[in-house]
Protein backbone atom coordinates (compact mmCIF):
# COMPACT_ATOMS: atom_id res chain seq x y z
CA UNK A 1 11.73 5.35 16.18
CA UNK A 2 13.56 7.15 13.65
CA UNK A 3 14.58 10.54 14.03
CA UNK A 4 14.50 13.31 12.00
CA UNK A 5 15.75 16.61 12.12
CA UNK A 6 14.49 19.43 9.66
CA UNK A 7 16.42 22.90 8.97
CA UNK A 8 15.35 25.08 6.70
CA UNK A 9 11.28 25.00 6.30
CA UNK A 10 9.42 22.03 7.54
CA UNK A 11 7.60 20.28 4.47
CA UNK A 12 4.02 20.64 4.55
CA UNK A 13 2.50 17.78 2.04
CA UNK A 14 3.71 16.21 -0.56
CA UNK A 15 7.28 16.00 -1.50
CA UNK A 16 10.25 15.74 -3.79
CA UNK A 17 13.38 14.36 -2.28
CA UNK A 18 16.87 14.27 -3.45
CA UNK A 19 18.75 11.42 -1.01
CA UNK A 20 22.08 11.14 -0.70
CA UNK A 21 24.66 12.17 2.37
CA UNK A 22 26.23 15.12 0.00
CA UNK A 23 29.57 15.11 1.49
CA UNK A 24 31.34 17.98 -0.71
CA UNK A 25 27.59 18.93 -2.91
CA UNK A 26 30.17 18.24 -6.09
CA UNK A 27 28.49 18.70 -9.40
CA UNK A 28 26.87 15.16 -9.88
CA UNK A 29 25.53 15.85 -6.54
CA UNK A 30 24.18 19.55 -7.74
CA UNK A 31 22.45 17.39 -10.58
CA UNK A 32 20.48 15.61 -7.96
CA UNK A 33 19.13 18.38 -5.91
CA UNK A 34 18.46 20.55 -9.46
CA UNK A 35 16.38 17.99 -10.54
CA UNK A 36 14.45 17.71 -6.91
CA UNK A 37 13.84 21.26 -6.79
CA UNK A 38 12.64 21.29 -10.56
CA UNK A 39 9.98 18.38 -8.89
CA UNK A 40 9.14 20.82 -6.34
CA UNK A 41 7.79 23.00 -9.60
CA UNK A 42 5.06 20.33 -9.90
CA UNK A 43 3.74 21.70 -6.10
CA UNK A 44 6.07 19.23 -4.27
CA UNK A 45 7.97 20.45 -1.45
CA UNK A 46 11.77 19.94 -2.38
CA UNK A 47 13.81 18.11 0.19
CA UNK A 48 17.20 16.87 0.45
CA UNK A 49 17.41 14.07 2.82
CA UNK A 50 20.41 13.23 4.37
CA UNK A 51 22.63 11.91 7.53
CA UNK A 52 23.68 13.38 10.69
CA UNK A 53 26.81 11.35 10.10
CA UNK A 54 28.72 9.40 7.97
CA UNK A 55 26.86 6.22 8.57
CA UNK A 56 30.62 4.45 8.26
CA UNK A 57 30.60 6.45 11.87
CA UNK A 58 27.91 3.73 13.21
CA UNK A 59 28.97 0.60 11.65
CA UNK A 60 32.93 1.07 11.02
CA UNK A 61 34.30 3.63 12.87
CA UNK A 62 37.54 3.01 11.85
CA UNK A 63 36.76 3.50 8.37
CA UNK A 64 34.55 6.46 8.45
CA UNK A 65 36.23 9.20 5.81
CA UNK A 66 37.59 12.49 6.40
CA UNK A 67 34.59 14.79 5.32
CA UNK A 68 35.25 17.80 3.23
CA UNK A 69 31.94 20.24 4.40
CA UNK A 70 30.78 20.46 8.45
CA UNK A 71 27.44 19.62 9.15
CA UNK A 72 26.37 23.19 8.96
CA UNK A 73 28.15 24.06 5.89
CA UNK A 74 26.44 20.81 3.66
CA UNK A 75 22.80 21.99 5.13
CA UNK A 76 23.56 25.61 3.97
CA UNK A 77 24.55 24.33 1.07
CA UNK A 78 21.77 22.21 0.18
CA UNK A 79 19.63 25.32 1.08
CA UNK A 80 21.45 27.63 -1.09
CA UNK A 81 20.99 24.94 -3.92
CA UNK A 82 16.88 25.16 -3.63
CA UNK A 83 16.14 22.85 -1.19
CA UNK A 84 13.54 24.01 1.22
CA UNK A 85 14.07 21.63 3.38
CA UNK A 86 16.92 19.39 4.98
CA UNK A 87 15.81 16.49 6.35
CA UNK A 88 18.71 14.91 8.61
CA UNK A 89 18.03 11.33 9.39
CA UNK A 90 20.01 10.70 12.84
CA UNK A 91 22.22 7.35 11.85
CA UNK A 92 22.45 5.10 14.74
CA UNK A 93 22.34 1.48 15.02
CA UNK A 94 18.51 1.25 14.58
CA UNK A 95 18.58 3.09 11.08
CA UNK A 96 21.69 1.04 10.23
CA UNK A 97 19.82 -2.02 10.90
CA UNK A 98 16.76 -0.45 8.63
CA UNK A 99 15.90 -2.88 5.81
CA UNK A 100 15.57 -0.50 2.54
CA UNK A 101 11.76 -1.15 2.42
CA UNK A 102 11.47 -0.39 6.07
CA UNK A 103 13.74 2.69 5.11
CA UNK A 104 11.54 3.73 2.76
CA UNK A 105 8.68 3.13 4.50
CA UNK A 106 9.44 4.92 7.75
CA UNK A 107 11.42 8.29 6.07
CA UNK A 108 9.92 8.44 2.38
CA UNK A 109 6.59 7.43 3.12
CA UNK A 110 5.31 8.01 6.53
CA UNK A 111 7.63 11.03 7.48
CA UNK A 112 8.28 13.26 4.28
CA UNK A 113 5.18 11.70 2.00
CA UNK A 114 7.72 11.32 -0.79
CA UNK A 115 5.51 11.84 -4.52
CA UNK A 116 8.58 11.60 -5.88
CA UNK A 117 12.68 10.70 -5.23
CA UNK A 118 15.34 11.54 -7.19
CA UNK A 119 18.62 9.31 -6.16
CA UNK A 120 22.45 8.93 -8.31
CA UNK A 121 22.92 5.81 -9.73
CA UNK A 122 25.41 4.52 -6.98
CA UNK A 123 23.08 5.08 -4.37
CA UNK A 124 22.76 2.15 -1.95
CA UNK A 125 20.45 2.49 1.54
CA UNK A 126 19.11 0.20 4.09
CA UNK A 127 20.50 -2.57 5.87
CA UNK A 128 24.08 -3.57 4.76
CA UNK A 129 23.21 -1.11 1.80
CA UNK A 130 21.20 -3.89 -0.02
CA UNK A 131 18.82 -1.39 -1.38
CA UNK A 132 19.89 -0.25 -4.86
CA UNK A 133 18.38 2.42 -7.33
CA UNK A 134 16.43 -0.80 -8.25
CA UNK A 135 15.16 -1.21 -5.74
CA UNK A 136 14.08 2.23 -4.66
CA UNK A 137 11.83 1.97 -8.23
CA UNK A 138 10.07 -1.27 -7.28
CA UNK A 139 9.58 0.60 -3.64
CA UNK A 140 7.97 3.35 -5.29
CA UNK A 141 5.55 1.16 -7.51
CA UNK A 142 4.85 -0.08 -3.82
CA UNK A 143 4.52 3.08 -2.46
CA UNK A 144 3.39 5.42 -4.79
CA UNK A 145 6.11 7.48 -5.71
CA UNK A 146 8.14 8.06 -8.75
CA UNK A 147 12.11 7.47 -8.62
CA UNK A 148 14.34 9.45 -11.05
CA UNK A 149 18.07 7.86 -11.03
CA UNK A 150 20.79 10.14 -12.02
């Protein structure tokens, strides 16, 4: 089972979520959560959704990067920014072995009830980071949420 770990308020229906792992919040990542929490205008609980971890941490240790915020100081960021909520998924080998429907199915769907996801136009998720921004659009035709790609 996945786990999640919320800080901040615990969403309570519907949601917007900004996904990404935020390392630094720079500006294009600002973009992201601005638009979420502009969602969350529209009665949607804004969320950003992130890692515990560098997933590199899991699957390449050896490569994982130098990170510029702590833990704490991305969440309190991410707060600061308008984000009610920080959802940390917990990246272990079961998540890293996620296939990006599954992802979206388990976190998006069934955990956060994602209305709507708002994602940069790198973004890559699921197993072997197949998943791209693509992707996540078809997903949300699936699954009844709208994607925004920044």
């Amino acid at each position: 089972m996945i786990k999640i770990t919320f800080y901040g308020k615990k969403p309570a229906g519907k949601t917007a979520c900004a996904l990404g792992f935020f390392d630094g919040v720079h500006k294009g990542h600002r973009k992201i959560i601005r638009e979420c929490v502009s969602e969350g205008r529209n009665g949607l609980s804004p969320v950003a959704v992130t890692f515990d971890k560098h997933p590199l941490k899991t699957v390449a240790p050896s490569k994982a990067p130098l990170l510029i915020n702590s833990f704490p100081q991305k969440v309190r960021c991410l707060l600061e920014l308008g984000a009610e909520t920080v959802a940390a998924v917990h990246f272990d080998r079961e998540t890293a072995n996620l296939l990006p429907e599954d992802f979206v199915w388990f976190v998006l769907k069934e955990r956060l009830q994602a209305a709507s996801v708002v994602i940069g136009s790198n973004f890559r998720f699921g197993r072997d980071r197949q998943g791209t921004g693509e992707t996540m659009r078809q997903l949300g035709e699936k699954y009844g949420f709208d994607t925004n790609i920044i």
